[in-house]
Each structure stands twice: as structure tokens, then as C-alpha cells.
N, C-alpha and C. Protein backbone atom coordinates (compact mmCIF):
# COMPACT_ATOMS: atom_id res chain seq x y z
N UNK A 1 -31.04 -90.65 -37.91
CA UNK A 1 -32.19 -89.79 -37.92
C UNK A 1 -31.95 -88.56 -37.07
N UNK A 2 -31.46 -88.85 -35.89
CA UNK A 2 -31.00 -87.90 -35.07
C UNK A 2 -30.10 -86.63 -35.75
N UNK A 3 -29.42 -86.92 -36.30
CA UNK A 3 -28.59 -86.28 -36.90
C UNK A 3 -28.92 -85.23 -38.11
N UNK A 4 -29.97 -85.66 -38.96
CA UNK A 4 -31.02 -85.44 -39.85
C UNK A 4 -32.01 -83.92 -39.03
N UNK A 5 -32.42 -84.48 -37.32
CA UNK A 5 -33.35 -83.83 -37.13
C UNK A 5 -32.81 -81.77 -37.27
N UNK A 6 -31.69 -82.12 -36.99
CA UNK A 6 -31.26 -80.15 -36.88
C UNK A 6 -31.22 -79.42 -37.81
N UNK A 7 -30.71 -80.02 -39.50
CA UNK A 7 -30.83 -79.62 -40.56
C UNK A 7 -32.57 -79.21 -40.95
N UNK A 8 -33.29 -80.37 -40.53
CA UNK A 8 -35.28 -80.26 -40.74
C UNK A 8 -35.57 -79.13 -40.19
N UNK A 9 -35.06 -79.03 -38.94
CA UNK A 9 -35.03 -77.73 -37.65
C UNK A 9 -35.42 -76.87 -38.73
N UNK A 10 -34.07 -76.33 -39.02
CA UNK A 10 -33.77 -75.17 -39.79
C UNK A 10 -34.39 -74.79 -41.20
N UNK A 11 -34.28 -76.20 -41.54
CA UNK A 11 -35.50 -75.95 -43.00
C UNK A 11 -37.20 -75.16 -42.58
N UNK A 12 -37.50 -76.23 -41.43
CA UNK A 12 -38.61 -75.63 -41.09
C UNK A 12 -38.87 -74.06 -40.75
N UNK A 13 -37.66 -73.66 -40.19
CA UNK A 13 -37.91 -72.27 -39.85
C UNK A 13 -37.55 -71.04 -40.96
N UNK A 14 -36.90 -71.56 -41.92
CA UNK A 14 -36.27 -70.61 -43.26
C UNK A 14 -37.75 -71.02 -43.68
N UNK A 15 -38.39 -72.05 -43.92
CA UNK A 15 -39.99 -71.72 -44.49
C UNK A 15 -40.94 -70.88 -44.03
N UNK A 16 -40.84 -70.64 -42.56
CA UNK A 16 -41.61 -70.47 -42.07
C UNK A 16 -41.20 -68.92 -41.92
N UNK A 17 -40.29 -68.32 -42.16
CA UNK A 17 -39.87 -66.89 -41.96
C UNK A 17 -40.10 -66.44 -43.79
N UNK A 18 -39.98 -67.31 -44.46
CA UNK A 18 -40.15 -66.67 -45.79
C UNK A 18 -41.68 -66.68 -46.12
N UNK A 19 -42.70 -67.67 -45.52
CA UNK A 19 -44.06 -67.68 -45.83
C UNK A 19 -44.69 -66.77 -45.21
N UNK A 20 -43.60 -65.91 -43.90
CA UNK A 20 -44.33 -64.85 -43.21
C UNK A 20 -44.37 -63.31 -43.62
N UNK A 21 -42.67 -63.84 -44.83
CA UNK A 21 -42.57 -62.34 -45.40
C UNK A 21 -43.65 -62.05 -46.64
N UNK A 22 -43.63 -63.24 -47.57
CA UNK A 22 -44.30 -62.94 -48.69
C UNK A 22 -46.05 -63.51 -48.60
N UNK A 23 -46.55 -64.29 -47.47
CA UNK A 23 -47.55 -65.16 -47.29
C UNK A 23 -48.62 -64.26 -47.93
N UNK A 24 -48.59 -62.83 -48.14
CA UNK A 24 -50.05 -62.06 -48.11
C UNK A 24 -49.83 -61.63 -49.56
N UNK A 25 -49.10 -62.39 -50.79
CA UNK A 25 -48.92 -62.26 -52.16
C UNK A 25 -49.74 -63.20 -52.86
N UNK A 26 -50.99 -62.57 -53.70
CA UNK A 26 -51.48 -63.02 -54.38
C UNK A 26 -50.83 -64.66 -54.99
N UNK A 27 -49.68 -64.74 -55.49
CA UNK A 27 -49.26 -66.11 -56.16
C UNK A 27 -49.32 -67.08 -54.53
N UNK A 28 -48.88 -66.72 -53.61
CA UNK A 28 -49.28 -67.69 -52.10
C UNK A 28 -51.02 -68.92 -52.40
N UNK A 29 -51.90 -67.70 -52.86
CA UNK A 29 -52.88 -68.36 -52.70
C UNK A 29 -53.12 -69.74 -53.54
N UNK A 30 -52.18 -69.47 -54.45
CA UNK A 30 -52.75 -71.02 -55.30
C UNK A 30 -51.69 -71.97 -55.02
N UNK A 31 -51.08 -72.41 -53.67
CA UNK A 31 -50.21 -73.01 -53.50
C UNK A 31 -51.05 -74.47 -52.77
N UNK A 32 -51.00 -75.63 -53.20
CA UNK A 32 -51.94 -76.73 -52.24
C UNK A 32 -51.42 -76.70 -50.65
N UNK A 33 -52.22 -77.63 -49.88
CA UNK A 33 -51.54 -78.27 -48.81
C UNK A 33 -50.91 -78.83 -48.62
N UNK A 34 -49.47 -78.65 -48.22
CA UNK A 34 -48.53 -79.73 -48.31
C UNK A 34 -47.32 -79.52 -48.97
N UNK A 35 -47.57 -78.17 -49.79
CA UNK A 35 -46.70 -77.70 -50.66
C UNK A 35 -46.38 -75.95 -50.29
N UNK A 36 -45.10 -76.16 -51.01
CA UNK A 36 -44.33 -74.46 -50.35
C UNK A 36 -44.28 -73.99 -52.38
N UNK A 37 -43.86 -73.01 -52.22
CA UNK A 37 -43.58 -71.99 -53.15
C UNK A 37 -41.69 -72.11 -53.34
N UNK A 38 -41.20 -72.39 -54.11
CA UNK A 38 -39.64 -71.30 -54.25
C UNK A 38 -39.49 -70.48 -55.36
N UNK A 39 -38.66 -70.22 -55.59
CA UNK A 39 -37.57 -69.74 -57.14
C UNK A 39 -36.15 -69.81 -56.67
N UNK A 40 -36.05 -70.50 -57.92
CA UNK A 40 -34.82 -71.28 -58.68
C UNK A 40 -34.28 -70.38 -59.93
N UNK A 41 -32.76 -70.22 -59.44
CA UNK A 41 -31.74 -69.61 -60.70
C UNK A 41 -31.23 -68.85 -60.24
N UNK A 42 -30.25 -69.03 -61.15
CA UNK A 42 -28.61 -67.96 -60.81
C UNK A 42 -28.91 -66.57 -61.41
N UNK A 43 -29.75 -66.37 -62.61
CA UNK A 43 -30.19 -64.96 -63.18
C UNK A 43 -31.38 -64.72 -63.08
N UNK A 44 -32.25 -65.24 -63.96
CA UNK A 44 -33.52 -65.41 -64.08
C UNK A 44 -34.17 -65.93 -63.02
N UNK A 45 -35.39 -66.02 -62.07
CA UNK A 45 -35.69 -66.80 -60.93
C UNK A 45 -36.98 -67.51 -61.41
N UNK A 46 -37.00 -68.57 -61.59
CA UNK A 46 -38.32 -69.24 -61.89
C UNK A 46 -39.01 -70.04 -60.60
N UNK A 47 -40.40 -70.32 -59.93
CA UNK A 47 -40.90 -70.52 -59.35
C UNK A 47 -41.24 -71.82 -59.36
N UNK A 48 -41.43 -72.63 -58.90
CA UNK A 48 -41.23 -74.22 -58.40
C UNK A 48 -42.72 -73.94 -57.22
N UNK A 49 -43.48 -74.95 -57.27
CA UNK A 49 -44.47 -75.40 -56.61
C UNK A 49 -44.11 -76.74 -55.97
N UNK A 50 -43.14 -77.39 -54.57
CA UNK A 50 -42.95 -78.40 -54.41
C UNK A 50 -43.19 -79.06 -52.92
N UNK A 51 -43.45 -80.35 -52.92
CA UNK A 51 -43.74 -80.81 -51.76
C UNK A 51 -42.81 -80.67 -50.55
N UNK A 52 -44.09 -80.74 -49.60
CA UNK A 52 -42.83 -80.43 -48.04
C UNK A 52 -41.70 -81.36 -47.79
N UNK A 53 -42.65 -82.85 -48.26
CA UNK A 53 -41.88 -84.03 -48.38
C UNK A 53 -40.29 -83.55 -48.73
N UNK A 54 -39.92 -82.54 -49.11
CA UNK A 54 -38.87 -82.39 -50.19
C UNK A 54 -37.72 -81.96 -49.10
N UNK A 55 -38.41 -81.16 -47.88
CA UNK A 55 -37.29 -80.75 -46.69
C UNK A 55 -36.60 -81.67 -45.93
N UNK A 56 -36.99 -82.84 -46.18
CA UNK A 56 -36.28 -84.34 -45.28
C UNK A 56 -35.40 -84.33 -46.42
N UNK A 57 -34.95 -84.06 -47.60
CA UNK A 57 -33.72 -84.90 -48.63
C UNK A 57 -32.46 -84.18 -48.10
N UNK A 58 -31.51 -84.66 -47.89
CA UNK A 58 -30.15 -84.12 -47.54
C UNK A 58 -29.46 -83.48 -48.56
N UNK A 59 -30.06 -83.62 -49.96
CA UNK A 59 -29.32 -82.94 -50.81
C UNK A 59 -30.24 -81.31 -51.28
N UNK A 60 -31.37 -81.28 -50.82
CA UNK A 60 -32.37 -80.59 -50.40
C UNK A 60 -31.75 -78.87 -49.37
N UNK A 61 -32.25 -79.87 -48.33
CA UNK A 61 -31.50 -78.91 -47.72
C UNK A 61 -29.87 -78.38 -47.43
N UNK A 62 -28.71 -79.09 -48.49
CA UNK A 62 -27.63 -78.54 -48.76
C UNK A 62 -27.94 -77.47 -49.52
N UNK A 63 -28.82 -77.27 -50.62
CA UNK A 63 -29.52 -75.90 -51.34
C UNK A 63 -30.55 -75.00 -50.48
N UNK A 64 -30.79 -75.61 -49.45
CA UNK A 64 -31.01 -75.05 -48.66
C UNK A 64 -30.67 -74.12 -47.65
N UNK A 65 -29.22 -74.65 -47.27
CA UNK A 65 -27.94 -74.55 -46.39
C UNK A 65 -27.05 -73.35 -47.75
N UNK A 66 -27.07 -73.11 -49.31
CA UNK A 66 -26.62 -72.32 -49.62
C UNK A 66 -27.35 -70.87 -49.71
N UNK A 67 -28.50 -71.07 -49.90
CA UNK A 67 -29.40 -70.03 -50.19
C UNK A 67 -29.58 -69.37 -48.56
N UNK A 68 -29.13 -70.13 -47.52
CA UNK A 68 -29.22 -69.41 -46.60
C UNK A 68 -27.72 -68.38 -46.04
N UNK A 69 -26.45 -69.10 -46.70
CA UNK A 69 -25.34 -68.68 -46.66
C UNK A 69 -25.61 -67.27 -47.94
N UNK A 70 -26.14 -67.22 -48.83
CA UNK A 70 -26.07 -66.08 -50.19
C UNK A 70 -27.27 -65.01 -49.63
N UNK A 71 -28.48 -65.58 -49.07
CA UNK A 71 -29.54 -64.85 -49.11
C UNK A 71 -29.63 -64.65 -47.09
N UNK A 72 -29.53 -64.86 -46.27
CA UNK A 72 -29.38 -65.14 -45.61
C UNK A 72 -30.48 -65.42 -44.81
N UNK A 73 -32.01 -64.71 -43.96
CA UNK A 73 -33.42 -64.95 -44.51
C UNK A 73 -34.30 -63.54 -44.77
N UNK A 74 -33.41 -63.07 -45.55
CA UNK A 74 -34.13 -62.35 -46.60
C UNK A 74 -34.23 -62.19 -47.84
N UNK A 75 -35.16 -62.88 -48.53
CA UNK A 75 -34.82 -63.63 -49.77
C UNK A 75 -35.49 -62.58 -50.54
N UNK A 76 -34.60 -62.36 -51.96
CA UNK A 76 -35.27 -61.00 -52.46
C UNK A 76 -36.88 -61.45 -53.15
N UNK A 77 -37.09 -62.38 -53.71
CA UNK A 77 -38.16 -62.97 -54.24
C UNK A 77 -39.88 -63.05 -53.07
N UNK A 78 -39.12 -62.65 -51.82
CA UNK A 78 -40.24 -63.09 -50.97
C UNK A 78 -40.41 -64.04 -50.58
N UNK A 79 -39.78 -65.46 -51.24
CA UNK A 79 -39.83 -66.95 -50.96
C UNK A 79 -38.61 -67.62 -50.66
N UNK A 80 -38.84 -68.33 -50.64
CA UNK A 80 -37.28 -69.02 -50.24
C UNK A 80 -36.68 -69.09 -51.73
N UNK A 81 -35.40 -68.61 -52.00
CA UNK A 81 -34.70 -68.82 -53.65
C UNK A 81 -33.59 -69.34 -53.51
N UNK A 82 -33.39 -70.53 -53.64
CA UNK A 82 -32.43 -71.36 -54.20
C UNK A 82 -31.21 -70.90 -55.38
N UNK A 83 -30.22 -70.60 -55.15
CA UNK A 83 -28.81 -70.34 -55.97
C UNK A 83 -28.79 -71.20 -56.91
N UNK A 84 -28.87 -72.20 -57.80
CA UNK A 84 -28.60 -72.89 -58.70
C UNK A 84 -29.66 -73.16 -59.97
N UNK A 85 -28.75 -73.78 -60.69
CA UNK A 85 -29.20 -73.03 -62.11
C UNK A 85 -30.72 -74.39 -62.19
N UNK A 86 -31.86 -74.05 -63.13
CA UNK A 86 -33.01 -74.67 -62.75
C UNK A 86 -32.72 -76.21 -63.51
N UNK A 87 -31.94 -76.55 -64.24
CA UNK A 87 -31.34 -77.91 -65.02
C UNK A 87 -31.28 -78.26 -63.43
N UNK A 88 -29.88 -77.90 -62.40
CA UNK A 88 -29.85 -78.82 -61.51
C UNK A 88 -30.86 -78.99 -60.50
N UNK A 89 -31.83 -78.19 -60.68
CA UNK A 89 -33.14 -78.25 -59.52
C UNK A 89 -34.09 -79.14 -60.10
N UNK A 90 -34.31 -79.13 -61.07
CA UNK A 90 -35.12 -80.41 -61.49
C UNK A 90 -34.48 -81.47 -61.98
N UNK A 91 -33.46 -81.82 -61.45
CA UNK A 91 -32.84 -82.46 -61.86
C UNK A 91 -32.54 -83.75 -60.47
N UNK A 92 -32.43 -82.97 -59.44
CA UNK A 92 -32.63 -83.35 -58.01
C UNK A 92 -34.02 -83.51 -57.58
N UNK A 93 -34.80 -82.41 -58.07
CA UNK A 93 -36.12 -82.25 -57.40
C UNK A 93 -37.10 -83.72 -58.62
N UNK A 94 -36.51 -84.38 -59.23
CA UNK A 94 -36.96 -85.32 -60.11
C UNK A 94 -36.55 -86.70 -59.09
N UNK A 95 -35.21 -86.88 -58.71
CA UNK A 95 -34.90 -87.97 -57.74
C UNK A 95 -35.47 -88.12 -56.43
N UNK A 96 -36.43 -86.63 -55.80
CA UNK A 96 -36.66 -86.85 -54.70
C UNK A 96 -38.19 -87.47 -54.94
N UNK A 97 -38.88 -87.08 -56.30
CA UNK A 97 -39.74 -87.83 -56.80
C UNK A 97 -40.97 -86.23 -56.22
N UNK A 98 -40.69 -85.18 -57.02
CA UNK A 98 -41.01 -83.94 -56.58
C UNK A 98 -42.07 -83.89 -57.42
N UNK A 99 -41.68 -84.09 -58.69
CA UNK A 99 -42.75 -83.71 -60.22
C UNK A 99 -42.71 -85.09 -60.78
């Protein structure tokens, strides 16, 4: 768990710097409690509505850990955007039991 906690660290704060850049954008408001905003894709960026629950998965925040290596925290979308194509995001985001 210990080990777990520094990666959460960092998730928490790439959320929390991207909800501060884009937080005052109309699409913010229809987001529930409990849940963040992204976009997903290598061309096209499509938007994902997913639970926080989702920042504890280790395979999570390895897409996490890239989008911060490509985007670094300035994400052009305003939100946090994930590098990979949306097959493998719901594809993961289905095992963490997301949708």
C-alpha cells in the first residue's frame, strides 16, 4: 500500500491542477460527485466521465504517468488527456469496473 501511496499523490494533484485550469467550463458542470472529466485518443479526443475510484488502479495511473510525460500539466483539452487510443481505455476502464 505504501508503495501505491506516491503514485495516488500525484494522481491527486495532476487532477487537481487540471480541474483548476478548465473547472470554470461549462461541460465541468454536469460532472457528478465522485467523478472527474478526461479525453481519450491519439487524434480525435473523446471525453470519458469516470470515477475517482479509478486513481487507485496501477494500470490507471501508468496512463496517467504517460500523459504526464507527453502533456506534462498542461493538457491541451483543459482536462486531464490520456495518450491512447479509446479501444484501450475502455477496455481497461471496463476491468476497473468504470462503466
Amino acid at each position: 500500500m505504501a508503495i501505491r501511496m506516491p503514485r495516488i499523490i500525484q494522481a491527486r494533484q495532476i487532477l487537481k491542477r487540471s480541474l483548476s485550469n478548465g473547472g470554470n467550463t461549462p461541460t465541468s458542470l454536469d460532472i457528478p460527485k465522485g467523478y472527474f472529466a478526461i479525453y481519450v485518443g491519439e487524434q480525435e479526443k473523446k471525453r470519458f466521465v469516470v470515477p475517482l475510484s479509478i486513481l487507485s488502479e496501477p494500470r490507471f495511473q501508468e496512463l496517467l504517468h504517460q500523459s504526464e510525460q507527453q502533456f506534462g500539466y498542461n493538457h491541451p483539452m483543459g482536462g486531464i488527456t490520456i495518450p491512447c487510443s479509446e479501444d484501450r481505455f475502455t477496455d481497461l476502464a471496463s476491468l476497473f469496473g468504470a462503466f
